[in-house]
Structures are given as C-alpha cells and as structure tokens.
Protein backbone atom coordinates (compact mmCIF):
# COMPACT_ATOMS: atom_id res chain seq x y z
CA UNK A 1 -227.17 -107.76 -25.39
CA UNK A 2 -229.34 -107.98 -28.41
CA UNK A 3 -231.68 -111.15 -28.54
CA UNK A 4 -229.65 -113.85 -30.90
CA UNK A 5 -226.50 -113.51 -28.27
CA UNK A 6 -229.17 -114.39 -25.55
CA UNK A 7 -230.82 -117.25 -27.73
CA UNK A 8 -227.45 -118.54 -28.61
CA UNK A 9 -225.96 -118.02 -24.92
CA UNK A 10 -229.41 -119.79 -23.75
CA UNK A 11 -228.99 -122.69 -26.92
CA UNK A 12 -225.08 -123.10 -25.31
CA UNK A 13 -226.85 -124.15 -21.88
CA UNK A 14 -229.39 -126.34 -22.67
CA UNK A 15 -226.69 -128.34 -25.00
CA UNK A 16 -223.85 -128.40 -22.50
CA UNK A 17 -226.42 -129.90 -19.78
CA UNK A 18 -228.30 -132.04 -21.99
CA UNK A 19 -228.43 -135.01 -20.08
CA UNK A 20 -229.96 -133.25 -16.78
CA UNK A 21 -232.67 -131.32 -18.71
CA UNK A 22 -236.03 -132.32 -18.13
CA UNK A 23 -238.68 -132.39 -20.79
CA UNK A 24 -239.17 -128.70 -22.78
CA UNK A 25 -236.09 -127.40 -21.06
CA UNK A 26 -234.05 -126.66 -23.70
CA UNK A 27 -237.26 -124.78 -24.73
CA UNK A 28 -237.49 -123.50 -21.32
CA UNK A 29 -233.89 -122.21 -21.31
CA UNK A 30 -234.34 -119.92 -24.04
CA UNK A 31 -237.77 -118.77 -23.63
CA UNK A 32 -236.47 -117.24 -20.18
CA UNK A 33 -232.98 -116.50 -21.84
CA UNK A 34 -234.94 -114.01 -24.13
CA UNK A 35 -238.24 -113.25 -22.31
CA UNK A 36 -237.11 -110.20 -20.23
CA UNK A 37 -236.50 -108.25 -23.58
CA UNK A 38 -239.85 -107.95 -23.94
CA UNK A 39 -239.52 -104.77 -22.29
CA UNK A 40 -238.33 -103.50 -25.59
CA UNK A 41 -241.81 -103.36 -26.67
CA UNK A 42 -242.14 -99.63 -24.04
CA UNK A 43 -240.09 -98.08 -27.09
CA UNK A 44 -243.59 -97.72 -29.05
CA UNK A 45 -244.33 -95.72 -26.08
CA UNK A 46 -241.98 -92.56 -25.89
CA UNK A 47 -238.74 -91.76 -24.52
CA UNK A 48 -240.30 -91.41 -20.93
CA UNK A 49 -242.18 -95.04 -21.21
CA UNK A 50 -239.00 -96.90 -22.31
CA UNK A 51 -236.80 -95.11 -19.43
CA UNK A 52 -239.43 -95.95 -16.82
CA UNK A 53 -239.66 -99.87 -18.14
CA UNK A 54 -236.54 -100.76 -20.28
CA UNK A 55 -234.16 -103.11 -18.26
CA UNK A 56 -235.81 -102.71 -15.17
CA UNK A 57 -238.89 -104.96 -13.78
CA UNK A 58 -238.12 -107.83 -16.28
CA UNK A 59 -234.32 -107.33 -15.28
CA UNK A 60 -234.36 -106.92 -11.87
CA UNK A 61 -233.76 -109.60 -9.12
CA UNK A 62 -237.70 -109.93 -8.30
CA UNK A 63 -238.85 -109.45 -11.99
CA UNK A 64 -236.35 -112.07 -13.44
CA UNK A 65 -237.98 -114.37 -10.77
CA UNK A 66 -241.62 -113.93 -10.85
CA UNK A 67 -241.24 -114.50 -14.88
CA UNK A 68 -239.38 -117.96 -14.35
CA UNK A 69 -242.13 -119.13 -12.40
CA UNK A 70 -244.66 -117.52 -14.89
CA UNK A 71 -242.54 -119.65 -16.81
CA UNK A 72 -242.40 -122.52 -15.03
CA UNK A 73 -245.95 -122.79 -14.44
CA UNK A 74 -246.66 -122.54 -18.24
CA UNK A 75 -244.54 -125.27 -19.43
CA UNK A 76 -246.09 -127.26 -16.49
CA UNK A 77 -249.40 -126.56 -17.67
CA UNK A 78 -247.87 -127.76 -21.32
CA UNK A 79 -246.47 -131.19 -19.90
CA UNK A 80 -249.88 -132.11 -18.51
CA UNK A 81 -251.83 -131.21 -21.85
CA UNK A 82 -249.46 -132.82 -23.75
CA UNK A 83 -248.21 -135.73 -22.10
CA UNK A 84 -245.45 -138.25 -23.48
CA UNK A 85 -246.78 -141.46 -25.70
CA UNK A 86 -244.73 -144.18 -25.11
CA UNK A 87 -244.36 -146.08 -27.87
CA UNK A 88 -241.97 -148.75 -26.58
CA UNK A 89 -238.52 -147.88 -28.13
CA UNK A 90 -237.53 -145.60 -24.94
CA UNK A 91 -239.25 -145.15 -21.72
CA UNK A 92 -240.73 -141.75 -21.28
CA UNK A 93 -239.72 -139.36 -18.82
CA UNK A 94 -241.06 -138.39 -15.92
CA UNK A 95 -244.18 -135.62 -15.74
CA UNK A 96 -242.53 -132.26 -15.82
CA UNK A 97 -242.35 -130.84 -11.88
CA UNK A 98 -242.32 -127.41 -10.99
CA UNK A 99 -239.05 -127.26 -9.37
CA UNK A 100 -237.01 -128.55 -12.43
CA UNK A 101 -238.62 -126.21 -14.41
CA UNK A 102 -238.43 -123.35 -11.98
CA UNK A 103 -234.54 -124.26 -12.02
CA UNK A 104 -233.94 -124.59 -15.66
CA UNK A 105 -236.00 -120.77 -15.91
CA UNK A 106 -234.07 -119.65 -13.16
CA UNK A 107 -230.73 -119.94 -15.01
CA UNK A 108 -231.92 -119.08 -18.56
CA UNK A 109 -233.29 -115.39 -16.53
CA UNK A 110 -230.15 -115.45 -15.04
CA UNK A 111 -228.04 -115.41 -17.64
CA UNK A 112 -229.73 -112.97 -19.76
CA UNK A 113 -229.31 -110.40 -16.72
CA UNK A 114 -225.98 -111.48 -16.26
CA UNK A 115 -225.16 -110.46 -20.24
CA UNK A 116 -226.95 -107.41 -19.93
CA UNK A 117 -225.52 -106.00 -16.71
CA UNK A 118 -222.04 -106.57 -18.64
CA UNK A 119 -223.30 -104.49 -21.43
CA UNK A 120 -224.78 -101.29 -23.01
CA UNK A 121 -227.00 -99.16 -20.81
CA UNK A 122 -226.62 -102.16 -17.73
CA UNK A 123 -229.51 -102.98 -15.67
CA UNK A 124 -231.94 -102.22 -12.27
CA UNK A 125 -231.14 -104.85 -10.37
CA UNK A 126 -233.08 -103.82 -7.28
CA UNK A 127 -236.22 -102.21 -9.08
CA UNK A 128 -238.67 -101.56 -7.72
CA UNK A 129 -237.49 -101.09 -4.14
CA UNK A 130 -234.26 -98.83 -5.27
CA UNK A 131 -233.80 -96.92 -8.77
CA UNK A 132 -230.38 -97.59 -9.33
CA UNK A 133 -228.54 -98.86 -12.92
CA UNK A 134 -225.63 -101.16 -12.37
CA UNK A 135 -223.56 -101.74 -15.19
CA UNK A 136 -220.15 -103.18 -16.71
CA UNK A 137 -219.30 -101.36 -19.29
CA UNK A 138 -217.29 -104.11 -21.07
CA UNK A 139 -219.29 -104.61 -23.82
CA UNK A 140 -221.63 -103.08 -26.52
CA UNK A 141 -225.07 -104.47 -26.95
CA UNK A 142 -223.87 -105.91 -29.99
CA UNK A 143 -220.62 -107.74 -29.51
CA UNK A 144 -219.89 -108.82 -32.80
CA UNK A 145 -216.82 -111.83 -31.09
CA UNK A 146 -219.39 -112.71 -28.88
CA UNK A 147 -221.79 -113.91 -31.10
CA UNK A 148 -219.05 -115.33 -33.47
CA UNK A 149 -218.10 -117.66 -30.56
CA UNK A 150 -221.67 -118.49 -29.70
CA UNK A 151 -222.75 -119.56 -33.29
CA UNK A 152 -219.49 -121.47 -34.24
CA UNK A 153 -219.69 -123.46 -30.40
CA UNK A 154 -223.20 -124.31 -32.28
CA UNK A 155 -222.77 -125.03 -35.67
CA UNK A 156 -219.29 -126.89 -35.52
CA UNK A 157 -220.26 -130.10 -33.82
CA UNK A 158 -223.19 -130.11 -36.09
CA UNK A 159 -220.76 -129.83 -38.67
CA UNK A 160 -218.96 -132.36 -37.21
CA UNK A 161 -221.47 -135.05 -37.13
CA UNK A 162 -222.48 -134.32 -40.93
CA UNK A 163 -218.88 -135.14 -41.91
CA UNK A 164 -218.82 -138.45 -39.85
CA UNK A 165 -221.50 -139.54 -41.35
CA UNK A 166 -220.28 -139.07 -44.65
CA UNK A 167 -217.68 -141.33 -43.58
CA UNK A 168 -219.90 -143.96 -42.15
CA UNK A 169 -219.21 -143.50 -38.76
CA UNK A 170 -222.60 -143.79 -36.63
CA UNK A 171 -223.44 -141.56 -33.77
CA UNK A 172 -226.78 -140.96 -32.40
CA UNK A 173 -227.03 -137.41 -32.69
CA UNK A 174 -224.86 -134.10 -33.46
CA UNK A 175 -224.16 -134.20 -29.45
CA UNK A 176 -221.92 -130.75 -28.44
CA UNK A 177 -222.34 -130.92 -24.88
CA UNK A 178 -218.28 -130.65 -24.82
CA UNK A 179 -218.02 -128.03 -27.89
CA UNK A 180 -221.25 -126.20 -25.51
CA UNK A 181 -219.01 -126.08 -22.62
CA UNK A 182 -216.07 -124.95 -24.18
CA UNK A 183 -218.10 -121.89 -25.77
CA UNK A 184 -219.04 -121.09 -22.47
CA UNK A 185 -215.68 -120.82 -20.88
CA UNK A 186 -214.63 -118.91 -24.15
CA UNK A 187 -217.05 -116.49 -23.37
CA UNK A 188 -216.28 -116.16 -19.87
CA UNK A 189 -212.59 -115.70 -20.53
CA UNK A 190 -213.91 -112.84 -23.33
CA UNK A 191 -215.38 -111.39 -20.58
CA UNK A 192 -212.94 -111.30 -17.91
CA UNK A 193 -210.15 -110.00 -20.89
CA UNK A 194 -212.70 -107.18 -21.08
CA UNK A 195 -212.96 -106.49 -17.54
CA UNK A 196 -209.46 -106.47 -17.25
CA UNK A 197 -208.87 -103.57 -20.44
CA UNK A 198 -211.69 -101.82 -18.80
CA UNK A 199 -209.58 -101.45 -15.97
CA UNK A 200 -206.46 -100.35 -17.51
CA UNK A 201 -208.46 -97.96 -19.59
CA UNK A 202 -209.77 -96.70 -16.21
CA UNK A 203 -206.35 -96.56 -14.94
CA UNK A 204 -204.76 -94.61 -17.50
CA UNK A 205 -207.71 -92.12 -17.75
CA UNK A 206 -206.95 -91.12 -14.25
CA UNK A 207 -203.17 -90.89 -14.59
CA UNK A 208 -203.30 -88.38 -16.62
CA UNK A 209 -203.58 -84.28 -17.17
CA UNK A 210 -206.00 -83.10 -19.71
CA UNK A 211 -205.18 -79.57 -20.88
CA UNK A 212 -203.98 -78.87 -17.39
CA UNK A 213 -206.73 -80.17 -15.66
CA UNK A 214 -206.48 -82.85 -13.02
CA UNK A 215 -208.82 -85.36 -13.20
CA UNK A 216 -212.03 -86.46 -10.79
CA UNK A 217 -213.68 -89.48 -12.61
CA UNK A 218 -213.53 -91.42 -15.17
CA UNK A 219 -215.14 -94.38 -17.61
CA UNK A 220 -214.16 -96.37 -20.37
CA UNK A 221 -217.16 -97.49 -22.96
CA UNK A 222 -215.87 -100.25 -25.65
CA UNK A 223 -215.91 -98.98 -29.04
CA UNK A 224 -217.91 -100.97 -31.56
CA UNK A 225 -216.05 -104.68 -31.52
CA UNK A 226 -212.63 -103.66 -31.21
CA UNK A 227 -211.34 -105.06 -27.69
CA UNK A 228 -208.44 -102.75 -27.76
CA UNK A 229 -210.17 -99.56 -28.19
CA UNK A 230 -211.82 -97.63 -25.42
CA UNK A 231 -214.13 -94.26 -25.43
CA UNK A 232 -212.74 -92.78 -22.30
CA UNK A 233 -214.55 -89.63 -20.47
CA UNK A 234 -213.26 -88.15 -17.37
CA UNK A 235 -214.67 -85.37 -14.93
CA UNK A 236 -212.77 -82.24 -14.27
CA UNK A 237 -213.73 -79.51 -12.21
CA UNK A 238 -215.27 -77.63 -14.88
CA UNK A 239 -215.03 -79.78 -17.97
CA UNK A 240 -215.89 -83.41 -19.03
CA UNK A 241 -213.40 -84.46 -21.48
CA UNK A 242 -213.78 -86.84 -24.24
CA UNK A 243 -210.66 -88.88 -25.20
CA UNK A 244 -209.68 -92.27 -27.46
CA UNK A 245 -208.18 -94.73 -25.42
CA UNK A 246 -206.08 -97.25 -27.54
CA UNK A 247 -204.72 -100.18 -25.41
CA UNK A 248 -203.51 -102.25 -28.55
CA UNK A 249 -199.81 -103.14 -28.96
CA UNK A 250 -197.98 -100.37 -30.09
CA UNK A 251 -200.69 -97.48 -29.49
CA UNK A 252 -200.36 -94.47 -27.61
CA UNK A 253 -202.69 -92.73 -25.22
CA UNK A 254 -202.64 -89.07 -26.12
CA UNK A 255 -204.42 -86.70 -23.04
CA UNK A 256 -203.88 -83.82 -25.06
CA UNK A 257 -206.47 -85.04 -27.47
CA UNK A 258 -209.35 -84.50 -25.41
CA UNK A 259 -212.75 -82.94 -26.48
CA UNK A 260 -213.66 -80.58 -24.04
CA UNK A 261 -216.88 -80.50 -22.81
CA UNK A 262 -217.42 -77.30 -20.23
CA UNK A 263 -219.86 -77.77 -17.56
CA UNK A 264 -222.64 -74.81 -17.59
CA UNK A 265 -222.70 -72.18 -14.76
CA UNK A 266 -224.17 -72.09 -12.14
CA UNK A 267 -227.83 -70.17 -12.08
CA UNK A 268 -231.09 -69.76 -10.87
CA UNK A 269 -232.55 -71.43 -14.33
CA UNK A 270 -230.19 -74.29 -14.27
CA UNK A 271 -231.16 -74.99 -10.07
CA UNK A 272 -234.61 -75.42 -10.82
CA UNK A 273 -234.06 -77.59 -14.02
CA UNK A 274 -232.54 -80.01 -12.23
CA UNK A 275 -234.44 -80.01 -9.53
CA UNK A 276 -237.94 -81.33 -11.03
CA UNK A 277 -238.78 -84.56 -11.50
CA UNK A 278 -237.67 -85.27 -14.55
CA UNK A 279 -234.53 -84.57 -14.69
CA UNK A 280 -234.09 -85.60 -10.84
CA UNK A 281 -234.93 -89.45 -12.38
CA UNK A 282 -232.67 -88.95 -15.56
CA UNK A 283 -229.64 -87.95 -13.10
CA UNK A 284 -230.15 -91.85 -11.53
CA UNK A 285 -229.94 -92.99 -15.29
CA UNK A 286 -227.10 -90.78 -16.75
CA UNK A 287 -223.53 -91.88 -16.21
CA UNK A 288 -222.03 -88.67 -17.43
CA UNK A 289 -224.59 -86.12 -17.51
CA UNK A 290 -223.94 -82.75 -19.09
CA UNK A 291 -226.36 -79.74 -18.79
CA UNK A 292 -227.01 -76.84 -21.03
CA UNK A 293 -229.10 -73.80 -20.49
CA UNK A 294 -230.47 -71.76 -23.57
CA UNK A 295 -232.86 -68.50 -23.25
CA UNK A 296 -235.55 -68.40 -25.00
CA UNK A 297 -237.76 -65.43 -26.11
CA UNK A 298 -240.19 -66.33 -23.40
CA UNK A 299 -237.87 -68.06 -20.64
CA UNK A 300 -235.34 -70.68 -20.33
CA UNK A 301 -234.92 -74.04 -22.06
CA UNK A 302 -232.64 -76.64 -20.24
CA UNK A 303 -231.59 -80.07 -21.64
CA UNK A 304 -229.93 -82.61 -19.67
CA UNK A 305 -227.81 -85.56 -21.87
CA UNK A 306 -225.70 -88.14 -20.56
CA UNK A 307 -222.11 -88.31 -22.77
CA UNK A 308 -221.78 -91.73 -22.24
CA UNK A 309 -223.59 -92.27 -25.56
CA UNK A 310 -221.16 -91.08 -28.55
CA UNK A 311 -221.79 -88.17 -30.86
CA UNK A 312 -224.50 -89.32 -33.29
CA UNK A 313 -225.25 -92.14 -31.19
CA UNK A 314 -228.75 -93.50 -32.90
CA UNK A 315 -229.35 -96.21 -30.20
CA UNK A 316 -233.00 -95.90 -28.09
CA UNK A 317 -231.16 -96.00 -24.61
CA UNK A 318 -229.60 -92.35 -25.79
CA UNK A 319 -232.16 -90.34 -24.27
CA UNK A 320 -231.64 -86.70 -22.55
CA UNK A 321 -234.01 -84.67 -20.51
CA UNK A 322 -235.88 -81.20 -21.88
CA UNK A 323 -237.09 -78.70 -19.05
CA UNK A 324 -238.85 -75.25 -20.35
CA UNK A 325 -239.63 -72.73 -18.24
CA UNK A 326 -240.70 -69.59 -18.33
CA UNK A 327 -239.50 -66.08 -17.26
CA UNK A 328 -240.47 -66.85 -13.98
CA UNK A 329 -238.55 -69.88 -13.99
CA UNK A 330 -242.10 -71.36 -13.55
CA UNK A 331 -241.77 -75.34 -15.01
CA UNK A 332 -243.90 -74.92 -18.14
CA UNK A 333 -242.85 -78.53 -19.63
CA UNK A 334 -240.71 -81.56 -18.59
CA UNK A 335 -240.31 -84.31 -20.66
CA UNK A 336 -237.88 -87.27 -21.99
CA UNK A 337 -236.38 -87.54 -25.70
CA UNK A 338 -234.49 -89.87 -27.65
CA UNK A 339 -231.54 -88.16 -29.52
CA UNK A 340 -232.30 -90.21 -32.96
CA UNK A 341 -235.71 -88.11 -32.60
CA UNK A 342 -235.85 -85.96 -35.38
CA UNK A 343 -236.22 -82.25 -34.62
CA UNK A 344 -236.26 -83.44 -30.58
C-alpha cells in the first residue's frame, strides 16, 4: 500500500486504543506504520538495487522487528529528554518503558506488513534466511475504497464534535475510538470480500478452455478500484493467456477472449539465459514470467518479464531481466530494468 493508507490505517489504531496508549504512541504507531517504506528510497538506485531491497529487510519478520525496537528505543530516549511537567490540572503519566513502546511499534510494523502482503508486488517475509515473495493479490497498491474508508472513519467524528459544539453540547475532545473501530472492521470485511472474489476469479479461470487449451495455473490481479473486475492469467502448456474476468452482477466471463501469450522454444540460448544469476533471482520474484529470445548481429539477447504487471504498466515493481550473450552463448551482460525505463 502507498504511505497515506498506512498513516491512516496506523492513525485508526492509535484512536481506537486511545485509552491504553502510553505517552508518544500514537506517534509511535505511525512512525512504525510507515517506517518500513523507507525502502522506497533503493529506487534512486537502479532496477537491480530496488529488487534486491524493496519489501524485503524492512518487511520481513526480523526486519519489521529490529526497526520497532530501533523504534522503541528512540522514543525512549525522547521520554527521558523530554519528560512530562506537571502542572497540577492532571497527573502525568508514567516514564515511557521499553516494553509498551516495543508493543505499540510492534503492531504499527505489523500492520503495515500485513497491508502490504495483501497488496501489489506482496512481501519477503522470511528475508534474509529464504528469498521468497508471499503475496495476496487482493488489492492494488492504491486502493482507492480503502483509503475512502480510512479518511471518513477519521474525519467524521471530528466532524461530529464540531457540530455538537455548535449546539452547545460539551465534550472533551473529538473522541472516535468507536468510529476507529468500526473503520477497522470495515476494512477487514473489504478485505475478506476481496479474498473471497479472488477466489472465484481463481475458480473460474481454471474451469475453463482457452482456445482449446486446458489450463495449468492461474491468478487473478484486481483491476484499478473496481472490486468486481479481475485481470486473470492462466498457464497452458505452451501459452500464457491473458483474459478479463468480470464477477459483477450480470457480467459474463468470456475464455475465448484471451490474449495469447506463446511461451519461447526451447534452445541452447534460452538454457543459459536463465540459468545465470540474474535471471535465476528474477524467476523467485516473477509470478508469471515470460521469456523471449532475439538474435542479434553479434549473439543472442534474452529478456525475462513477469505478466503479472499489465501492458503499459508504469509502476517501479514492473521490472524484467536482460541477458546478452554472445555467439558463443558466452554471458556478455546481465542486468535488471524497469519497463517505464525509456529505451530499456
């Protein structure tokens, strides 16, 4: 997910447990809701660099937790360098303690790899002692009724209280922990609906014939914020094939539709491409990865993409592998691009 869901998803927490927060945490909550997508920063470095770090250590299981204690710690150091003044009209709270905080991190981290392992390119959960990407595939990176839920669980109590007081009713403060809650379930019920399309779209992807083929495998990826509409690929024994899955009322799943996308022969150029290193550690990325072979004047190019990522897709995570060699199918350059590159 982009970085306002997780700062409103993190915002949603801190107010729906606002009476068991100890001092900072609702800054604590989203400093650790957002922090791991500082990996974002690797895109400056190259296709290769934000493939080796995007989503992975500050995602993973041990990542996520040394950062909430690097959080912890700092907001512990904060507390002791800034500590409460009590100035008599309510008694101050106790020094901040490293488990509390560690707790409060802990479920900010949490939740942001629990929203990104639903969504776009998923996550490395494991990293660094396995390279492997587990993800959802329920949701885009930008979930447009996601974040419309988020914002209004926010702004309508706030709302709300400015209309009470209008009124002259008195309340001490804009409150929400209910409205908080609430969103949250909301969310989590978005969610699960998701999960279960994904699965229908799954199911009727694998039901079918596609030009005669019998299908292997298949995905669904959401299409833009439209909860009924799927981008369904499945595997064949010599094709991929790219179909529209419409699960809305009314709507009918046409097979027959299908781009076809054949599978490249088998040769000596193509063995060796995907046997270096490069395209070995794209294959663990790639959901649905698609080779082509081109000769060149001077040898052979290869390019490995993954057609998970639409046509014209612009996003960083769409990244294929490039593998030149020459005639001697000697490796003569390996490297990682993004498709938005231009002239890759």
């Amino acid at each position: 997910m982009e970085p306002f869901t997780h700062a409103f998803t993190s915002l949603a927490l801190a107010r729906a447990g606002q009476k068991h927060l100890p001092r900072f945490g609702t800054a604590m909550l989203v400093v650790s809701g957002i922090a791991p997508d500082l990996d974002y920063a690797s895109y400056v470095g190259g296709a290769s660099a934000f493939m080796r770090f995007h989503r992975t250590a500050l995602h993973s299981v041990a990542g996520s937790a040394l950062m909430a204690c690097a959080i912890a710690g700092a907001f512990c150091a904060l507390d002791k360098r800034l500590p409460q003044k009590n100035t008599g009209r309510a008694r101050a709270s106790a020094p901040l303690a490293f488990g509390p905080a560690l707790a409060v991190c802990a479920v900010g981290a949490a939740s942001h790899t629990l929203l990104d392992l639903v969504s776009g390119v998923g996550v490395q959960l494991l990293w660094p002692f396995r390279a492997h990407w587990s993800a959802g595939n329920l949701a885009n990176d930008f979930d447009l009724w996601i974040l419309l839920v988020l914002v209004a669980g926010l702004l309508l109590p706030l709302l709300f209280h400015l209309i009470s007081e209008e009124v002259g009713e008195r309340k001490k403060g804009p409150g929400g922990a209910r409205a908080a809650v609430v969103t949250l379930l909301l969310l989590t019920a978005y969610l699960g609906g998701r999960a279960y399309l994904h699965n229908q779209a799954i199911g009727l992807l694998l039901s079918r014939e596609y030009h005669g083929r019998v299908p292997l495998e298949a995905g669904a990826f959401p299409e833009s914020s439209a909860p009924f509409d799927w981008r369904g690929l499945v595997v064949t024994d010599n094709t991929i094939e790219e179909v529209e899955v419409p699960l809305g009322p009314g709507d009918e799943f046409s097979p027959d539709r299908s781009l076809t996308h054949y599978k490249p022969v088998d040769s000596p150029a193509l063995n060796v491409g995907e046997k270096t290193a490069a395209a070995a550690r794209f294959l663990t990325y790639a959901q649905f990865p698609l080779a082509s072979v081109q000769r060149l004047e001077a040898g052979y190019r290869i390019e490995v993409s993954d057609l998970r990522f639409a046509s014209g897709d612009t996003e960083p995570a769409n990244i294929f592998v490039r593998v030149d060699l020459d005639s001697e199918l000697q490796v003569r350059r390996e490297a990682y691009l993004f498709a938005s590159s231009p002239n890759p």
